[in-house]
C-alpha atoms as a PDB file:
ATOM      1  CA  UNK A   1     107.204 -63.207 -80.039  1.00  0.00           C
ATOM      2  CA  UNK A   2     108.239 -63.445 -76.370  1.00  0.00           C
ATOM      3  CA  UNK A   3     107.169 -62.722 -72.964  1.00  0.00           C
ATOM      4  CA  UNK A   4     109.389 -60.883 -70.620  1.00  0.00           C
ATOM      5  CA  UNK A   5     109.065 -61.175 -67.019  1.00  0.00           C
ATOM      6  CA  UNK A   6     109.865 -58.889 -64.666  1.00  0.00           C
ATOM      7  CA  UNK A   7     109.401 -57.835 -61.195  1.00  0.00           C
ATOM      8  CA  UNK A   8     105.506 -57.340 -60.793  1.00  0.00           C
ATOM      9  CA  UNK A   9     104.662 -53.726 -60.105  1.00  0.00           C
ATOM     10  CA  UNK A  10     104.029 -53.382 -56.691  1.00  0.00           C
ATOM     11  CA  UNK A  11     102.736 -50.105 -53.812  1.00  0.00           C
ATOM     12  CA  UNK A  12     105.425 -50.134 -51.133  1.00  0.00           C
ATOM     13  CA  UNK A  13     105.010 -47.376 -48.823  1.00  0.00           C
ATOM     14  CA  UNK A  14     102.960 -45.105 -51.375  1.00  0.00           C
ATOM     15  CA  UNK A  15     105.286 -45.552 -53.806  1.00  0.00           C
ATOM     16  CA  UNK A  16     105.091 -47.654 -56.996  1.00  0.00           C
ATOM     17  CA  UNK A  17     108.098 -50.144 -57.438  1.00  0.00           C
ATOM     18  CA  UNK A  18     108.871 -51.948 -60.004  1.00  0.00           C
ATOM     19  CA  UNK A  19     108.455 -52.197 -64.104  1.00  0.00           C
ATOM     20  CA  UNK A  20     105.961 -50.827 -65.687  1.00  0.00           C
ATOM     21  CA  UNK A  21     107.592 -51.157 -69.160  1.00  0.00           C
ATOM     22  CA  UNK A  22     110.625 -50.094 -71.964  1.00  0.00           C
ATOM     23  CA  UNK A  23     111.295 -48.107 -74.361  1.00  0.00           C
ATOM     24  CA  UNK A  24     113.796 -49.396 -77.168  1.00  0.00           C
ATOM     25  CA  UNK A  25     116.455 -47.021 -78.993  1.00  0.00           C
ATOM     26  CA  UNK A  26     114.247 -47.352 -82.082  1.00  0.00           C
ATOM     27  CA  UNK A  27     111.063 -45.839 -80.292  1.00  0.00           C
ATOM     28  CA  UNK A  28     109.434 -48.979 -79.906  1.00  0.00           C
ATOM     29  CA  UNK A  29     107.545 -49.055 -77.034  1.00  0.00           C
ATOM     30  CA  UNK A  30     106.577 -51.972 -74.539  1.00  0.00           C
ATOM     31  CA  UNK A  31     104.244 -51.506 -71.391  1.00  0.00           C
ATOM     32  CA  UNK A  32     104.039 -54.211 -68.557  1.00  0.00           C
ATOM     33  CA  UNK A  33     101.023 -55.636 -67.342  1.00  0.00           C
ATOM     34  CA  UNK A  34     100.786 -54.865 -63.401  1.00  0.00           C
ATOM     35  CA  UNK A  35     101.390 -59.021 -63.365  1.00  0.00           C
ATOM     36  CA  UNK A  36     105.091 -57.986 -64.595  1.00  0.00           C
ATOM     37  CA  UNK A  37     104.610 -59.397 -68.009  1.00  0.00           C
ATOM     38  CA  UNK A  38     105.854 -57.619 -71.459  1.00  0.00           C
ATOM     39  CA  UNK A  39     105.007 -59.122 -74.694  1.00  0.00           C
ATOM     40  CA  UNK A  40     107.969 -58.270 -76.775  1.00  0.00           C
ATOM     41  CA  UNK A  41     107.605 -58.193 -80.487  1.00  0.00           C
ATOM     42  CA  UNK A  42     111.344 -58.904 -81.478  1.00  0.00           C
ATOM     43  CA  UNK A  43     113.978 -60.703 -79.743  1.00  0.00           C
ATOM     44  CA  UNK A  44     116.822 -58.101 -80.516  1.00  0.00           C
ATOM     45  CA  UNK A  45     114.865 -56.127 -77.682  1.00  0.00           C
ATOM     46  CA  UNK A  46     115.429 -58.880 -75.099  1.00  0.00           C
ATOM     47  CA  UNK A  47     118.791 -58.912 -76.313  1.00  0.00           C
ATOM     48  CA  UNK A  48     119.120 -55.182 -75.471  1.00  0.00           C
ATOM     49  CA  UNK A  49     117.525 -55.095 -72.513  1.00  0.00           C
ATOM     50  CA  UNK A  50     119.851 -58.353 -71.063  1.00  0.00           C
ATOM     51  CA  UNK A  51     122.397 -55.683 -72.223  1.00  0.00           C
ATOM     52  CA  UNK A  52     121.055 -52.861 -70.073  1.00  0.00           C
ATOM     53  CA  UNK A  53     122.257 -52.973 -66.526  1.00  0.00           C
ATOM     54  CA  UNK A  54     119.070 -50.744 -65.651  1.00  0.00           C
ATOM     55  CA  UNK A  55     117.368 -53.472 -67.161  1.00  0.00           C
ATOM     56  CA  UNK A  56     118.616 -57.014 -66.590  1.00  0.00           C
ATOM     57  CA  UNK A  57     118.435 -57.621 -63.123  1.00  0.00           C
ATOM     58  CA  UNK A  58     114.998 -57.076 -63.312  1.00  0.00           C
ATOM     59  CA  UNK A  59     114.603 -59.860 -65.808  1.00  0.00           C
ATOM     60  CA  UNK A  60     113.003 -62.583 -64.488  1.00  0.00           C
ATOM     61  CA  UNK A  61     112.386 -65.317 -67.284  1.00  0.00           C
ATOM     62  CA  UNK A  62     111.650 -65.107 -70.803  1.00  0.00           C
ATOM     63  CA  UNK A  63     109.682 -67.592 -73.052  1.00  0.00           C
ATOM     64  CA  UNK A  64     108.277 -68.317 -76.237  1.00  0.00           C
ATOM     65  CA  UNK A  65     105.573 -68.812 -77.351  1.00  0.00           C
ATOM     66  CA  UNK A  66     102.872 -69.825 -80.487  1.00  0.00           C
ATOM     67  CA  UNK A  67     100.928 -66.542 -81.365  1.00  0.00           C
ATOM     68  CA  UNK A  68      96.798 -67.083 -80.078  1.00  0.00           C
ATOM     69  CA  UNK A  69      94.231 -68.158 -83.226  1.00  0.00           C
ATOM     70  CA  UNK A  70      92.250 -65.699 -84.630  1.00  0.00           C
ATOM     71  CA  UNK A  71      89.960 -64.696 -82.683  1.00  0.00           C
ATOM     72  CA  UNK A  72      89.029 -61.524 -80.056  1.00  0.00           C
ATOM     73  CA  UNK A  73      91.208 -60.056 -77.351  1.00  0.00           C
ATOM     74  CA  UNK A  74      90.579 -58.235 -74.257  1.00  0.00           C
ATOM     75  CA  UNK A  75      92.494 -54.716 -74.535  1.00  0.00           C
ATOM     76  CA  UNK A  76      92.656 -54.826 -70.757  1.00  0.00           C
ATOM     77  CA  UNK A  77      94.150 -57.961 -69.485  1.00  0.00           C
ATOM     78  CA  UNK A  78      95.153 -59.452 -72.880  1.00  0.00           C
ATOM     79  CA  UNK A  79      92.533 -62.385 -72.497  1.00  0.00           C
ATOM     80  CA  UNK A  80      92.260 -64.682 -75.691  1.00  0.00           C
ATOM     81  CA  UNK A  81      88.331 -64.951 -76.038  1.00  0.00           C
ATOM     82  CA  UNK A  82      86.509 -66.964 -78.593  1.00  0.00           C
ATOM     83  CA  UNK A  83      84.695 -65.226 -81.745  1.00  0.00           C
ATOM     84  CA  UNK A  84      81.549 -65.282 -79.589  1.00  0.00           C
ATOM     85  CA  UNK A  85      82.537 -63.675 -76.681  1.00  0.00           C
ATOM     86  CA  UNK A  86      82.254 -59.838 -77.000  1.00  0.00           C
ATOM     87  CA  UNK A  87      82.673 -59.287 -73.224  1.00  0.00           C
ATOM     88  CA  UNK A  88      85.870 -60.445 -71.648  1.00  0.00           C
ATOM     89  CA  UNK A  89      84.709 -62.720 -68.419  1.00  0.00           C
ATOM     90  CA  UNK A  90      87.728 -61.884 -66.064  1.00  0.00           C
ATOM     91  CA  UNK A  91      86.924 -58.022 -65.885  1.00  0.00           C
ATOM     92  CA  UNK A  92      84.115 -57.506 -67.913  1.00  0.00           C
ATOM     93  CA  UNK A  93      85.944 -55.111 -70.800  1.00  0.00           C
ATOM     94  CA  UNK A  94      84.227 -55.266 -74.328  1.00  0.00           C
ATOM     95  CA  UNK A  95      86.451 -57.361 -76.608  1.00  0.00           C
ATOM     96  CA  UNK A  96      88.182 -56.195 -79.749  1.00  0.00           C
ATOM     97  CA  UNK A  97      88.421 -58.523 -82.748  1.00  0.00           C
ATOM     98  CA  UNK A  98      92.277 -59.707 -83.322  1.00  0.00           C
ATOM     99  CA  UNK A  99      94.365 -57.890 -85.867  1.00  0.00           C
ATOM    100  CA  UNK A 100      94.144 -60.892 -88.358  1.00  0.00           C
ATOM    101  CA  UNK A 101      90.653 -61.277 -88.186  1.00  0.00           C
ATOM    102  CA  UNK A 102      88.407 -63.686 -87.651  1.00  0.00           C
ATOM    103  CA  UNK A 103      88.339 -67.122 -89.330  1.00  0.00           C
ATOM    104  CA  UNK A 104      84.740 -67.479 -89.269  1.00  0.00           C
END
């Protein structure tokens, strides 16, 4: 797992400008936080996007990374919350409990 970023979507003149995601050949689907950040699943799709000359100027750095602990997630902002926490404290979004589950 990787995160890809990219120039942070910004409002220049009423108009949105920058990334606000890809779509891969194979219909897989990343969307970019408004930070500029993609989580990308496989690194093939990094590959292809490098590839892209749509696409890799607007690469900014990529790095890996240790997938978070079991735990909850904000849906919003991605925020790695303990098992406890059912409201995420940056925006205030009910958690969801992580894919894996919890440990607990």
């Amino acid at each position: 797992m990787a995160k890809v970023y990219t120039k942070p979507l910004r409002e220049s003149f009423g108009e949105l400008r920058g990334i606000t995601g890809a779509t891969m050949e194979d219909g897989t689907v990343y969307k970019a936080r408004r930070g500029g950040v993609m989580t990308v699943e496989n690194v093939e799709h990094i590959a292809a996007m490098k590839r892209d000359p749509r696409v890799m100027d607007n690469i900014a750095v990529e790095t890996f990374h240790v997938p978070p602990a079991p735990g909850r997630h904000c849906p919003t902002c991605q925020f790695s919350a303990w098992d406890w926490q059912m409201i995420c404290p940056k925006d205030g979004t009910p958690t969801e409990e992580d894919e894996h589950g919890s440990e607990n």
